[in-house]
C-alpha atoms as a PDB file:
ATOM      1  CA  UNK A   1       0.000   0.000   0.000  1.00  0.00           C
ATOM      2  CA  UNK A   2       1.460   3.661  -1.021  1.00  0.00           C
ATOM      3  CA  UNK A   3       0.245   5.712   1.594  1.00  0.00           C
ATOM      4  CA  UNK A   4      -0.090   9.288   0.705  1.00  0.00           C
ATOM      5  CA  UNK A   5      -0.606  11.779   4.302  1.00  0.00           C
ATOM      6  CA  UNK A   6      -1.651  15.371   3.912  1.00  0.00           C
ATOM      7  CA  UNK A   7      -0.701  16.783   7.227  1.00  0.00           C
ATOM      8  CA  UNK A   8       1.618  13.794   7.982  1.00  0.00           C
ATOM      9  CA  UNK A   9       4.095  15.548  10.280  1.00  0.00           C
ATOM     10  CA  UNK A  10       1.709  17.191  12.779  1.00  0.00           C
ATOM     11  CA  UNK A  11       0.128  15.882  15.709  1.00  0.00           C
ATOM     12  CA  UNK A  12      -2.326  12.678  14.455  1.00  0.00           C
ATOM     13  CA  UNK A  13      -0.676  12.535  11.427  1.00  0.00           C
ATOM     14  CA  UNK A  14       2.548  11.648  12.535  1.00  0.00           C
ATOM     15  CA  UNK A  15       0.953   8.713  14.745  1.00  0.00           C
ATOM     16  CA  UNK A  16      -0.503   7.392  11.770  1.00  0.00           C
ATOM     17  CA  UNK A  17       2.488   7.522   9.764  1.00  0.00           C
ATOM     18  CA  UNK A  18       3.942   5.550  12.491  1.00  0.00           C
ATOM     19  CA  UNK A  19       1.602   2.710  11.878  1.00  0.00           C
ATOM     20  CA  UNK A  20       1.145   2.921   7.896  1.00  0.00           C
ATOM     21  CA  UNK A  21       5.122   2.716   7.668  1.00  0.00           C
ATOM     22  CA  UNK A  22       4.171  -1.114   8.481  1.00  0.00           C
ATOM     23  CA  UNK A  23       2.185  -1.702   5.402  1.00  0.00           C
ATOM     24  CA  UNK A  24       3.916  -0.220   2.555  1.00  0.00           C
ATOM     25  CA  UNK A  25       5.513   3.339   1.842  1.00  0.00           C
ATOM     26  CA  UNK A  26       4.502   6.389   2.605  1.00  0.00           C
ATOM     27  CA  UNK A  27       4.702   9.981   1.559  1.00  0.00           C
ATOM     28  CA  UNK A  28       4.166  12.998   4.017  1.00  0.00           C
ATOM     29  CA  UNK A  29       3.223  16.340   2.394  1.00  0.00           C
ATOM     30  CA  UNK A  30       3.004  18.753   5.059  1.00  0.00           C
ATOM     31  CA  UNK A  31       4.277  22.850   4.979  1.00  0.00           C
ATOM     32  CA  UNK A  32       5.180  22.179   8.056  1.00  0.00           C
ATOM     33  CA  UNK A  33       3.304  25.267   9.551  1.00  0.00           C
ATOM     34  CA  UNK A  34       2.332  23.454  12.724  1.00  0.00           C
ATOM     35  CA  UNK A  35       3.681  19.970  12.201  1.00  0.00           C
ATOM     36  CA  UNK A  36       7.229  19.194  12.487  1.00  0.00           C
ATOM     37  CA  UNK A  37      10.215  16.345  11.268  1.00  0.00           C
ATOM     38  CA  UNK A  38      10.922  15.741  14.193  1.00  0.00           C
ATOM     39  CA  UNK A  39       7.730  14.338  14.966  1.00  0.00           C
ATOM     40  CA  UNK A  40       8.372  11.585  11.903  1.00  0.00           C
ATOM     41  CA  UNK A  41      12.408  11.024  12.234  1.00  0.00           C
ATOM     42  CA  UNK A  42      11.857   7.580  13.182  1.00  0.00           C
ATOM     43  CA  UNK A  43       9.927   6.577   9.947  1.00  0.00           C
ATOM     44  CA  UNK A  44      12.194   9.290   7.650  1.00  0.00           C
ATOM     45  CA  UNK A  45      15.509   7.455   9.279  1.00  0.00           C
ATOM     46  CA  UNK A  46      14.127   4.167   8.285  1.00  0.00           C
ATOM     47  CA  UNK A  47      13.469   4.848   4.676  1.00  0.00           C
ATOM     48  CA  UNK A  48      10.169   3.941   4.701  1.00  0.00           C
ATOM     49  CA  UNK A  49       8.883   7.308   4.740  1.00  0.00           C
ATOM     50  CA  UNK A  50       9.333  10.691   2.479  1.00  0.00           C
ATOM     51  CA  UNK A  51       8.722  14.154   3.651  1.00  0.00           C
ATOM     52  CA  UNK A  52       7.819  16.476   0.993  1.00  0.00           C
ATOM     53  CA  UNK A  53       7.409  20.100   2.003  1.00  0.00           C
ATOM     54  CA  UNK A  54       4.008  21.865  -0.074  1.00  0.00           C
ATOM     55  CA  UNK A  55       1.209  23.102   1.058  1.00  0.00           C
ATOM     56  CA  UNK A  56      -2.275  21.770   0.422  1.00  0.00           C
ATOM     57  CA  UNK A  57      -3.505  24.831  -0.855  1.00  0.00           C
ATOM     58  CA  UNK A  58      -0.947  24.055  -4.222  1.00  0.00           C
ATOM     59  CA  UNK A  59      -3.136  21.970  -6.348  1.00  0.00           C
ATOM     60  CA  UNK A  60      -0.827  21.254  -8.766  1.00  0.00           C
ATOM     61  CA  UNK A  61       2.288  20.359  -6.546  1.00  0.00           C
ATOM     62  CA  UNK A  62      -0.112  18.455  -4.383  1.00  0.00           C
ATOM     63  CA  UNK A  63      -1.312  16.756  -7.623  1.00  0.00           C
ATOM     64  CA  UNK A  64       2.392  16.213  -9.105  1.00  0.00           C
ATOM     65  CA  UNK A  65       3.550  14.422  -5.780  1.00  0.00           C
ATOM     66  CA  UNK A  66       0.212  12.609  -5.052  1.00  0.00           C
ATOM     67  CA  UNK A  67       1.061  10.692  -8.523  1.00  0.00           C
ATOM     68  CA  UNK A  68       1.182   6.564  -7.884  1.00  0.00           C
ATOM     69  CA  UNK A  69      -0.340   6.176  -4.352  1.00  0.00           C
ATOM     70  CA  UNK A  70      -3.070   4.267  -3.493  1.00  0.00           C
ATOM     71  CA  UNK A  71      -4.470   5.915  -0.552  1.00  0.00           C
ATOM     72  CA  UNK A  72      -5.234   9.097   0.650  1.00  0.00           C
ATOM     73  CA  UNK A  73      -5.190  10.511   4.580  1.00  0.00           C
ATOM     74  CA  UNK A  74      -6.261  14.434   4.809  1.00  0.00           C
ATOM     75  CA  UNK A  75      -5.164  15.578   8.133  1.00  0.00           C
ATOM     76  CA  UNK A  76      -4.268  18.974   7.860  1.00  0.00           C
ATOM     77  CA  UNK A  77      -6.674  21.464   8.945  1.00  0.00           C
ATOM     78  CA  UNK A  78      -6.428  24.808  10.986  1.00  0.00           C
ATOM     79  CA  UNK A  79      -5.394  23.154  14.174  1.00  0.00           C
ATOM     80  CA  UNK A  80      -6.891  25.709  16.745  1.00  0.00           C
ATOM     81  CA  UNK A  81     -10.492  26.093  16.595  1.00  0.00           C
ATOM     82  CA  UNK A  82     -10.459  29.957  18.126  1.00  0.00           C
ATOM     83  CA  UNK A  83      -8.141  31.532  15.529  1.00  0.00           C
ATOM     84  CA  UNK A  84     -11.104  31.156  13.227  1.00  0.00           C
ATOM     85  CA  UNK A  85     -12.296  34.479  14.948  1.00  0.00           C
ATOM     86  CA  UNK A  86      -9.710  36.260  14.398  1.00  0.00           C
ATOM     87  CA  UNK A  87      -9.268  35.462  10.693  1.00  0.00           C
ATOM     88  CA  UNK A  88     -12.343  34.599   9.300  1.00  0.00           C
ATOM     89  CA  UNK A  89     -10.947  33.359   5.845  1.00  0.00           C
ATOM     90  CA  UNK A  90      -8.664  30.419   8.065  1.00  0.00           C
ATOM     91  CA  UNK A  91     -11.063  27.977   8.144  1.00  0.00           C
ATOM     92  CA  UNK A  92     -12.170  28.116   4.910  1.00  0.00           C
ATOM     93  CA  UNK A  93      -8.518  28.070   3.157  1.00  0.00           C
ATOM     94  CA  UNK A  94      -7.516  25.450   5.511  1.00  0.00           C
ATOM     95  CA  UNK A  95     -10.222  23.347   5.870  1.00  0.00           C
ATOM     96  CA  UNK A  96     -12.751  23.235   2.733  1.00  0.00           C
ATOM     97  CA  UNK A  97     -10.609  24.726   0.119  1.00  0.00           C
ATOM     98  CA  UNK A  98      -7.606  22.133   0.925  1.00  0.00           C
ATOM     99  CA  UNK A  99      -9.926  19.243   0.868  1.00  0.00           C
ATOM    100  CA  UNK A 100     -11.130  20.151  -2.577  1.00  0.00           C
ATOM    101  CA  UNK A 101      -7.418  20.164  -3.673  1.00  0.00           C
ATOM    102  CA  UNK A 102      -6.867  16.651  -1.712  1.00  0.00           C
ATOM    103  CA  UNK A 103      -9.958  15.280  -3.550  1.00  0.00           C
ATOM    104  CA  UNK A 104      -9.495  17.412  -6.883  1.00  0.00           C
ATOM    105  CA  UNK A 105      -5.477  15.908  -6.805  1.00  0.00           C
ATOM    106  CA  UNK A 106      -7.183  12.280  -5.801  1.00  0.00           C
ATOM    107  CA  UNK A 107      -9.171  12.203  -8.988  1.00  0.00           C
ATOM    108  CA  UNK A 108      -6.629  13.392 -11.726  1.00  0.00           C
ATOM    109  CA  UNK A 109      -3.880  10.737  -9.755  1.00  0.00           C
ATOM    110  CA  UNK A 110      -6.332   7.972  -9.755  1.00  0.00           C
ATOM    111  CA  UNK A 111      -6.115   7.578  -5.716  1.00  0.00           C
ATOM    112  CA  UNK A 112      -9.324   5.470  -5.443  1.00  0.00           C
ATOM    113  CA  UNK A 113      -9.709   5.752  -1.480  1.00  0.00           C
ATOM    114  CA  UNK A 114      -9.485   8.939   0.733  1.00  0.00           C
ATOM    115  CA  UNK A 115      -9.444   8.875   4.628  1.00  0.00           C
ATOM    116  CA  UNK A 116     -10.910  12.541   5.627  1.00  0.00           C
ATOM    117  CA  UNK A 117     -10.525  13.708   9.213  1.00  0.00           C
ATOM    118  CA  UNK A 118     -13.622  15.376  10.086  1.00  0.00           C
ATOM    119  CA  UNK A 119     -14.616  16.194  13.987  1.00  0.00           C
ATOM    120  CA  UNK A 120     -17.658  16.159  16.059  1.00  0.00           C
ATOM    121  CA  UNK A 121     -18.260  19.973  15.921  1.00  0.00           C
ATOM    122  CA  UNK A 122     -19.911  19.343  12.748  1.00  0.00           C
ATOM    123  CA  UNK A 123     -23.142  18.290  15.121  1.00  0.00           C
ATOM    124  CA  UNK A 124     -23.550  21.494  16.257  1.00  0.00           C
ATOM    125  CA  UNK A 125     -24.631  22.441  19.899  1.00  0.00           C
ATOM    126  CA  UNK A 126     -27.154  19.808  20.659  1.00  0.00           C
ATOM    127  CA  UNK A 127     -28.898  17.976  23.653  1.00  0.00           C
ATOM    128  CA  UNK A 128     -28.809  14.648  21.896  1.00  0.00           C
ATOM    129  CA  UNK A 129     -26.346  12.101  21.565  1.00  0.00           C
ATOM    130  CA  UNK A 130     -24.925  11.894  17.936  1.00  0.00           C
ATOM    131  CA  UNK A 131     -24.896   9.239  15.608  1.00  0.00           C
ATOM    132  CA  UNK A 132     -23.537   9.906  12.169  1.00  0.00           C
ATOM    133  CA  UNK A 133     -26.653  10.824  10.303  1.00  0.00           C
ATOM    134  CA  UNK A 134     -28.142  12.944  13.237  1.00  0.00           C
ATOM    135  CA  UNK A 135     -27.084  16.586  11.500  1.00  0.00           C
ATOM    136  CA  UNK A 136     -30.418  18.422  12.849  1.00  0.00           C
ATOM    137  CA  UNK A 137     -27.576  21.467  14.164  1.00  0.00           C
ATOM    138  CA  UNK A 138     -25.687  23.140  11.541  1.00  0.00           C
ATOM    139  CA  UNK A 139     -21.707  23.783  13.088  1.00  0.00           C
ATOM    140  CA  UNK A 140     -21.796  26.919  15.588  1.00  0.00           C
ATOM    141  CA  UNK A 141     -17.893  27.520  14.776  1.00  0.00           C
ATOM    142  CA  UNK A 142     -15.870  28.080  11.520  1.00  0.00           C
ATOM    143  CA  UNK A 143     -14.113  25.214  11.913  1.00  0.00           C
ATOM    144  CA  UNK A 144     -16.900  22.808  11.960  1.00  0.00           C
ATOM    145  CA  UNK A 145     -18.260  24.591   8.943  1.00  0.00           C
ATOM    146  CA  UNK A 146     -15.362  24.055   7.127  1.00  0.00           C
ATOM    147  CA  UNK A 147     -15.404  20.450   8.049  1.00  0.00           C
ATOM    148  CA  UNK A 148     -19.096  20.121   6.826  1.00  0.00           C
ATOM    149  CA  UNK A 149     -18.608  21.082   4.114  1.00  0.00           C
ATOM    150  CA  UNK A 150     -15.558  19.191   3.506  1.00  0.00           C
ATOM    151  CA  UNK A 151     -17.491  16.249   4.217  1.00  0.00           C
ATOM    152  CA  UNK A 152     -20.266  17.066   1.732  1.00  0.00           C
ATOM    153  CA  UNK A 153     -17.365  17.938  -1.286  1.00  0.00           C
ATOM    154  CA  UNK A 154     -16.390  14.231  -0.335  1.00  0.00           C
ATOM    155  CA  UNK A 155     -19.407  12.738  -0.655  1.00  0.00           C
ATOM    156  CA  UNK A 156     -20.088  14.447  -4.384  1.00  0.00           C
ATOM    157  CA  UNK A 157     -16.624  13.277  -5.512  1.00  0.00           C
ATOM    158  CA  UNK A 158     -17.622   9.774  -3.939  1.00  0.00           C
ATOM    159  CA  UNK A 159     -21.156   9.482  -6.576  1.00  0.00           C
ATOM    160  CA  UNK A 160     -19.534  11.642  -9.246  1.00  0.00           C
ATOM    161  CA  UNK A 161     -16.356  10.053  -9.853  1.00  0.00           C
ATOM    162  CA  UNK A 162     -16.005   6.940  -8.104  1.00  0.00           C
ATOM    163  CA  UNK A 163     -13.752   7.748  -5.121  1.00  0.00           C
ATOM    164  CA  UNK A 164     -14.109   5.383  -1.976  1.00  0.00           C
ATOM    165  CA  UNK A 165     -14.550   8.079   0.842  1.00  0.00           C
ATOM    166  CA  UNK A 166     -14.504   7.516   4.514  1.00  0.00           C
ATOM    167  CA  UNK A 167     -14.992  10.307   6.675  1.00  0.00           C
ATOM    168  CA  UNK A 168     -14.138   9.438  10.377  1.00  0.00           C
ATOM    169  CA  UNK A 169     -15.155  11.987  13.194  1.00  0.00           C
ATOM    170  CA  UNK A 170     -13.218  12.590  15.723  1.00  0.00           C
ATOM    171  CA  UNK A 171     -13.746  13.710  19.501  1.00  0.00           C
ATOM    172  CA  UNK A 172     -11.242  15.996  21.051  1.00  0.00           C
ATOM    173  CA  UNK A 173      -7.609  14.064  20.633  1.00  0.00           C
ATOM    174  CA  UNK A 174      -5.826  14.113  22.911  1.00  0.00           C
ATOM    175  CA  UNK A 175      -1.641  12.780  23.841  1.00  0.00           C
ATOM    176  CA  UNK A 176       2.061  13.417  22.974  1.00  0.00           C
ATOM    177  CA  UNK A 177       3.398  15.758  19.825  1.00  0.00           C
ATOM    178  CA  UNK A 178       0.496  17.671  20.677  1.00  0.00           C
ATOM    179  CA  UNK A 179       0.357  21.376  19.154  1.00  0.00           C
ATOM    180  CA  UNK A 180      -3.088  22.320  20.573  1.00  0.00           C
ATOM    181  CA  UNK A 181      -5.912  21.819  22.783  1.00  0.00           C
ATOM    182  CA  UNK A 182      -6.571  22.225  26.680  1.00  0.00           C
ATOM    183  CA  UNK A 183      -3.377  20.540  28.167  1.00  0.00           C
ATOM    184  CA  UNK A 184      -1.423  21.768  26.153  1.00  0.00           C
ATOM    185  CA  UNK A 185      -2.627  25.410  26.668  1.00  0.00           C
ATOM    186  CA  UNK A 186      -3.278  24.728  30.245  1.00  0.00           C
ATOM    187  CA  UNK A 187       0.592  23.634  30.897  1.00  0.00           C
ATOM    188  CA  UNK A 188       1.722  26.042  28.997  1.00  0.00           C
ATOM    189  CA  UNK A 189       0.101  28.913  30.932  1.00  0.00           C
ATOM    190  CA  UNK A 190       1.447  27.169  34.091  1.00  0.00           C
ATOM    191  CA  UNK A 191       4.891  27.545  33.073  1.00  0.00           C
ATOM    192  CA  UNK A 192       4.245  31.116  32.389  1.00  0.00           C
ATOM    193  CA  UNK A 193       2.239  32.330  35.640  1.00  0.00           C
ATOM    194  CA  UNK A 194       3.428  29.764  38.108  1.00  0.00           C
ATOM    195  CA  UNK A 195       0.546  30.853  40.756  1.00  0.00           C
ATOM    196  CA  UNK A 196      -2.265  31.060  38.804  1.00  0.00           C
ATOM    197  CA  UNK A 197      -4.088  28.814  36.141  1.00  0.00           C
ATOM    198  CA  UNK A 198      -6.402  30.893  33.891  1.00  0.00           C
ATOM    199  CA  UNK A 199      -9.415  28.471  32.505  1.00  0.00           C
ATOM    200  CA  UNK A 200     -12.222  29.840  29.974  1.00  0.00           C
ATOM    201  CA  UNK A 201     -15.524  29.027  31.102  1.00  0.00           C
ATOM    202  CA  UNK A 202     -16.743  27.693  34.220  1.00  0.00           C
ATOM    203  CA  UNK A 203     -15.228  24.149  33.690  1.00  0.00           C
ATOM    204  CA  UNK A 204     -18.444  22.465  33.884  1.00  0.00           C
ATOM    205  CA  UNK A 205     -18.022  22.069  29.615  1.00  0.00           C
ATOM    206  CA  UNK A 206     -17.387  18.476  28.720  1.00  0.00           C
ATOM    207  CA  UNK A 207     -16.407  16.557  26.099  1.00  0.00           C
ATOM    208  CA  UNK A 208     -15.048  13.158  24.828  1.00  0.00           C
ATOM    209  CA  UNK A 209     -11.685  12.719  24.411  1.00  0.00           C
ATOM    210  CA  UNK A 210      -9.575  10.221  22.295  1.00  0.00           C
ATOM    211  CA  UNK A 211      -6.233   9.481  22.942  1.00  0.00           C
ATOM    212  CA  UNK A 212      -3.954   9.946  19.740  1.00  0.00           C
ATOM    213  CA  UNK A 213      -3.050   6.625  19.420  1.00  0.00           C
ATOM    214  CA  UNK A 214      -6.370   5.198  19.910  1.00  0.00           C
ATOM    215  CA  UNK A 215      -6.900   7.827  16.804  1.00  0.00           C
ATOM    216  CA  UNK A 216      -4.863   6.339  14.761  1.00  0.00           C
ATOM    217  CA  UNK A 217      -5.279   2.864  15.020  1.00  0.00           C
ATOM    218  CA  UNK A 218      -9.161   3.790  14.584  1.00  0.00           C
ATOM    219  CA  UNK A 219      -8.141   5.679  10.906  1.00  0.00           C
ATOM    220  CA  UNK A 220      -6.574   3.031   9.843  1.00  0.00           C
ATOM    221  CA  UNK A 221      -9.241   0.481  10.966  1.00  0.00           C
ATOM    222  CA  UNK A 222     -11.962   2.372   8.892  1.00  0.00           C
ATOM    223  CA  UNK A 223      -9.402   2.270   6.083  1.00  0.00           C
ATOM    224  CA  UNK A 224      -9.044  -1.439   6.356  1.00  0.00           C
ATOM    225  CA  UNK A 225     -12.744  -2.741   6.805  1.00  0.00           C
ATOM    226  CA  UNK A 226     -15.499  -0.334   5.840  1.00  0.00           C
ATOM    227  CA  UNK A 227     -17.540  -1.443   3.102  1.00  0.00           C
ATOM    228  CA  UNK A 228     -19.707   1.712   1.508  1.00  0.00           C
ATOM    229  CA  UNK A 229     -18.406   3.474  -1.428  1.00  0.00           C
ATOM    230  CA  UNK A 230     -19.041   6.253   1.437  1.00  0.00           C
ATOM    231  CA  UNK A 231     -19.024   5.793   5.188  1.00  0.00           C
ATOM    232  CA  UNK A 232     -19.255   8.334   7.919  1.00  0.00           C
ATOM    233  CA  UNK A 233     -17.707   7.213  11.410  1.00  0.00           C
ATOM    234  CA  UNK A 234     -17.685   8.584  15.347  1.00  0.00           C
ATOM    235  CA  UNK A 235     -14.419   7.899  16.726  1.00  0.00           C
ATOM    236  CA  UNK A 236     -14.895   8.783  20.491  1.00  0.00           C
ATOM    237  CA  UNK A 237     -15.033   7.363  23.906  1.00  0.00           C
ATOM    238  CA  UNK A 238     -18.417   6.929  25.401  1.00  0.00           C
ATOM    239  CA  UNK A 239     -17.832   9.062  28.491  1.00  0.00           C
ATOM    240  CA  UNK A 240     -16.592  12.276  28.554  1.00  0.00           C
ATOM    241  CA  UNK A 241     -14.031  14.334  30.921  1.00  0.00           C
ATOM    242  CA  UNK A 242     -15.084  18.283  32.338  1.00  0.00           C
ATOM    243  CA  UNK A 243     -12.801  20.822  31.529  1.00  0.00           C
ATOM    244  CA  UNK A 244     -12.053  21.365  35.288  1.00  0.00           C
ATOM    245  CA  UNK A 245     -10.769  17.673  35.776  1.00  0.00           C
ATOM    246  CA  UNK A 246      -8.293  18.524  33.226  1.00  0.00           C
ATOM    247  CA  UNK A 247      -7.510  21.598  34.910  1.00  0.00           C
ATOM    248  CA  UNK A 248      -7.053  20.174  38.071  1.00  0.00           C
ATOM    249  CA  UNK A 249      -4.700  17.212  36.591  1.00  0.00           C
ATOM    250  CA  UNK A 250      -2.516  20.018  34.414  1.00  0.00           C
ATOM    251  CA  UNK A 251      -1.995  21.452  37.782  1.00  0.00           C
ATOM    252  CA  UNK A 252      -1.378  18.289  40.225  1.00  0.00           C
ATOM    253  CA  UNK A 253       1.027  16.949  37.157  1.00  0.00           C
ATOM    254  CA  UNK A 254       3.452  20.466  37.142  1.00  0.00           C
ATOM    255  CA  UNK A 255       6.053  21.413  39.534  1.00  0.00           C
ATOM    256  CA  UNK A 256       3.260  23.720  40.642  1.00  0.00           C
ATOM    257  CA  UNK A 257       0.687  22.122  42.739  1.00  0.00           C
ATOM    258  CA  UNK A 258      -0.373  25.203  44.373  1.00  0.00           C
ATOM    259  CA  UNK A 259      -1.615  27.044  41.363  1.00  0.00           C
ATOM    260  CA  UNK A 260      -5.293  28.496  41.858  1.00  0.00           C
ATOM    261  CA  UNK A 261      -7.280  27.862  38.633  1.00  0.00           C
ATOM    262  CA  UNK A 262      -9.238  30.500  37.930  1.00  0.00           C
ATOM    263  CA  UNK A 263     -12.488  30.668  35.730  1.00  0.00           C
ATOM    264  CA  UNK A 264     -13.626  33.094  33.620  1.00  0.00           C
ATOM    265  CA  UNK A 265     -17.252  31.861  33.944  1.00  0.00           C
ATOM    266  CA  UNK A 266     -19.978  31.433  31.196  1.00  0.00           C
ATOM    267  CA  UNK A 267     -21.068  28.003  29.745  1.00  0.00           C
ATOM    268  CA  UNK A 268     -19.168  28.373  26.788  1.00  0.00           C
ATOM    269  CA  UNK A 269     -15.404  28.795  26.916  1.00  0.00           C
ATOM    270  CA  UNK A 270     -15.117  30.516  23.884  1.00  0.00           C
ATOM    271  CA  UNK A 271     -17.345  31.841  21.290  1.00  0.00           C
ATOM    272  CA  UNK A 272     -18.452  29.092  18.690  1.00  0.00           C
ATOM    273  CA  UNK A 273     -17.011  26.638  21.512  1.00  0.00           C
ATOM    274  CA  UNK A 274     -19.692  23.293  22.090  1.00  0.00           C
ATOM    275  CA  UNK A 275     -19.418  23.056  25.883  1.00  0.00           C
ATOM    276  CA  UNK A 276     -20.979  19.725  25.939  1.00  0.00           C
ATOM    277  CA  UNK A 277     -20.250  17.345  22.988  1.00  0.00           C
ATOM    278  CA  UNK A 278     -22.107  14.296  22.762  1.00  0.00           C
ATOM    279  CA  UNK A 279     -20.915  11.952  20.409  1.00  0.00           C
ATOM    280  CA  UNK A 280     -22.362   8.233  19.448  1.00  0.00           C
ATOM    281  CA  UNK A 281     -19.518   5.651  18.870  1.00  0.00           C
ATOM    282  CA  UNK A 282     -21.978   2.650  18.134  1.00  0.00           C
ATOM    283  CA  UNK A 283     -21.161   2.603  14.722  1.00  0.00           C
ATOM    284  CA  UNK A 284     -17.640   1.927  14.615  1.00  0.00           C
ATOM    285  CA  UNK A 285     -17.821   0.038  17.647  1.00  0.00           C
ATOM    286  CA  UNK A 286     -19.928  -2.362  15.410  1.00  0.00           C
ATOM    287  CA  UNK A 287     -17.573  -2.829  12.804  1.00  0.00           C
ATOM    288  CA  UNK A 288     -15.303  -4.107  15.158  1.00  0.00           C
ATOM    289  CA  UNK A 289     -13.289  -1.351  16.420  1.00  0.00           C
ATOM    290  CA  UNK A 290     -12.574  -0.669  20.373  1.00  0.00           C
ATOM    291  CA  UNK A 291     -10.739   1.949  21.570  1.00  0.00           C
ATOM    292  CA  UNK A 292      -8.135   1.408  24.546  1.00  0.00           C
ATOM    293  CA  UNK A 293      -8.917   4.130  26.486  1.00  0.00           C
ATOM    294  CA  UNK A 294     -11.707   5.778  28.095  1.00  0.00           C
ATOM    295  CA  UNK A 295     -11.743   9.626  28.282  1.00  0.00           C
ATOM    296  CA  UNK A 296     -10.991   9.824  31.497  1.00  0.00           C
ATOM    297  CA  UNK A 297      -7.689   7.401  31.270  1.00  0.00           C
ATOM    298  CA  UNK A 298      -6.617   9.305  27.766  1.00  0.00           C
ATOM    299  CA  UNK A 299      -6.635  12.597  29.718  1.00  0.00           C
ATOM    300  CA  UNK A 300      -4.935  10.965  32.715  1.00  0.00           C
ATOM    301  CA  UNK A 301      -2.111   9.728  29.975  1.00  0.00           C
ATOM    302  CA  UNK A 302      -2.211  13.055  28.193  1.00  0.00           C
ATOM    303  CA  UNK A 303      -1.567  15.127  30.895  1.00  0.00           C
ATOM    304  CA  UNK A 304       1.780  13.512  32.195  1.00  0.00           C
ATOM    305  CA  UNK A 305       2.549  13.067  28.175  1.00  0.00           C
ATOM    306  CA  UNK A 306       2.447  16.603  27.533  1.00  0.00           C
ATOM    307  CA  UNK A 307       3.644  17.575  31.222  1.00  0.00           C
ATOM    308  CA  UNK A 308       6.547  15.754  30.200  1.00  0.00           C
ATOM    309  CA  UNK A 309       7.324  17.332  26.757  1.00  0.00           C
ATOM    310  CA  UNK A 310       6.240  21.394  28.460  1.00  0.00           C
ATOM    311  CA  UNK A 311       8.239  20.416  31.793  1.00  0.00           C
ATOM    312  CA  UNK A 312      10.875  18.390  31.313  1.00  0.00           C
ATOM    313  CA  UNK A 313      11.646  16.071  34.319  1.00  0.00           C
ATOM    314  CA  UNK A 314      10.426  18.859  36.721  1.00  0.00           C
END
């Protein structure tokens, strides 16, 4: 299998290069705007894997260097959810414009299967638990507008041309080599104001969260066994973890346990933010996929990961 990974070198992509390294080659194409080489060194020393620097928004160097692979994994996205308000035009660049180019470069190479990373913000800010086809809330943020509609350009490329799409949602992802997201924020703000922990919201938001290598292992596991010409998966833990528990774990892991958190207060820590996400993983958990970690234990893991990689040995 000839593996082709848009946004190999960043945070999940660089945990699925890890495992597709096993199966065949693989090609990274990543600008390397939030990703990094050191995060694939291991599969780069080995030979088994190529790093070509280009940006997804190049159609026709993304095209040129997509030429003779089989598959297709589109990870890269605007990796923090918030900077969508500050520059409106992020998310769409990014997110639906770059997916077009992955699919557009798919068609003209003759990829026949592409592995889009979508996310659970695409269900909106709803009371329900989420199964795939439960889209009665549009996105309330940028980003999971951009991912919508990403996922709908798949699914027209999937009936117009013959492309095997799978579209696998993820919950919040969580673990090592991470460049965004709560712990990573939250021990980063520790290091910088030793006393005090600043938290948006009043910690009471929730959500699921997947540990990265439980991520992985689930991409490739769609890749592997799904059987539509198009199929939509949840990839989340059943329970979720509060923001506060992660706050509270951020601040027991440092070198400083005496830290007051303080919240800003509100339901929502940011706006577009879900505060509680609610995601069904029935679906994949059907197929035969289980994840190895609940939310809770992935955040427990996460936490001393990135601890580790912010702190050091302190």
């Amino acid at each position: 299998m000839h593996s082709f990974v848009i946004g190999g070198a960043g945070f999940v992509g660089s945990h699925l290069v890890d495992l597709l390294v096993e199966r065949g080659p693989v090609t990274v194409y990543d600008n390397l705007s939030i990703g990094k080489r050191e995060f694939i060194s291991g599969p780069l020393a080995s030979g088994k894997a190529t790093l070509v620097v280009g940006d997804a928004l190049d159609l026709d160097g993304l095209t040129k260097t997509m030429q003779g692979h089989d598959v297709v994994f589109h990870l890269a996205a605007n990796p923090e959810a918030r900077w969508g308000l500050e520059n409106t035009r992020l998310d769409l660049e990014q997110g639906t414009i770059a997916t077009y180019n992955a699919l557009e470069a798919a068609r003209r190479t003759g990829a026949k299967r592409l592995v889009l990373s979508s996310s659970g913000t695409v269900y909106g800010n709803t009371a329900e638990l989420c199964s795939e086809m439960d889209l009665g809330n549009l996105p309330i943020s940028l980003y999971g507008a951009s991912k919508f509609a990403g996922e709908a350009l798949v699914a027209a490329f999937v009936e117009c041309f013959g492309l095997l799409g799978r579209i696998v949602r993820f919950g919040n992802v969580v673990g090592k080599r991470g460049t965004h997201g709560a712990i990573l924020d939250f021990c980063k703000k520790l290091k910088a104001h030793p006393d005090h922990l600043d938290v948006l919201g009043d910690g009471k938001q929730h959500k699921p969260y997947l540990h990265v290598t439980d991520c992985a292992a689930g991409l490739l596991y769609v890749l592997e066994n799904a059987k539509q010409p198009l199929d939509v998966f949840n990839l989340t833990p059943p329970d979720t973890t509060t923001v506060a528990r992660i706050a509270e774990l951020c601040v027991a892991t440092s070198p400083h346990k005496n830290a007051k958190i303080v919240y800003s207060g509100g339901t929502q820590g940011w706006r577009g933010d879900v505060p509680i996400s609610r995601m069904n993983p029935a679906k994949i958990n059907a197929l035969g996929f289980s994840l190895r970690y609940s939310s809770d234990e992935a955040v427990q893991m996460a936490v001393r990961e990135v601890a580790r990689e912010v702190f050091g040995d302190a």
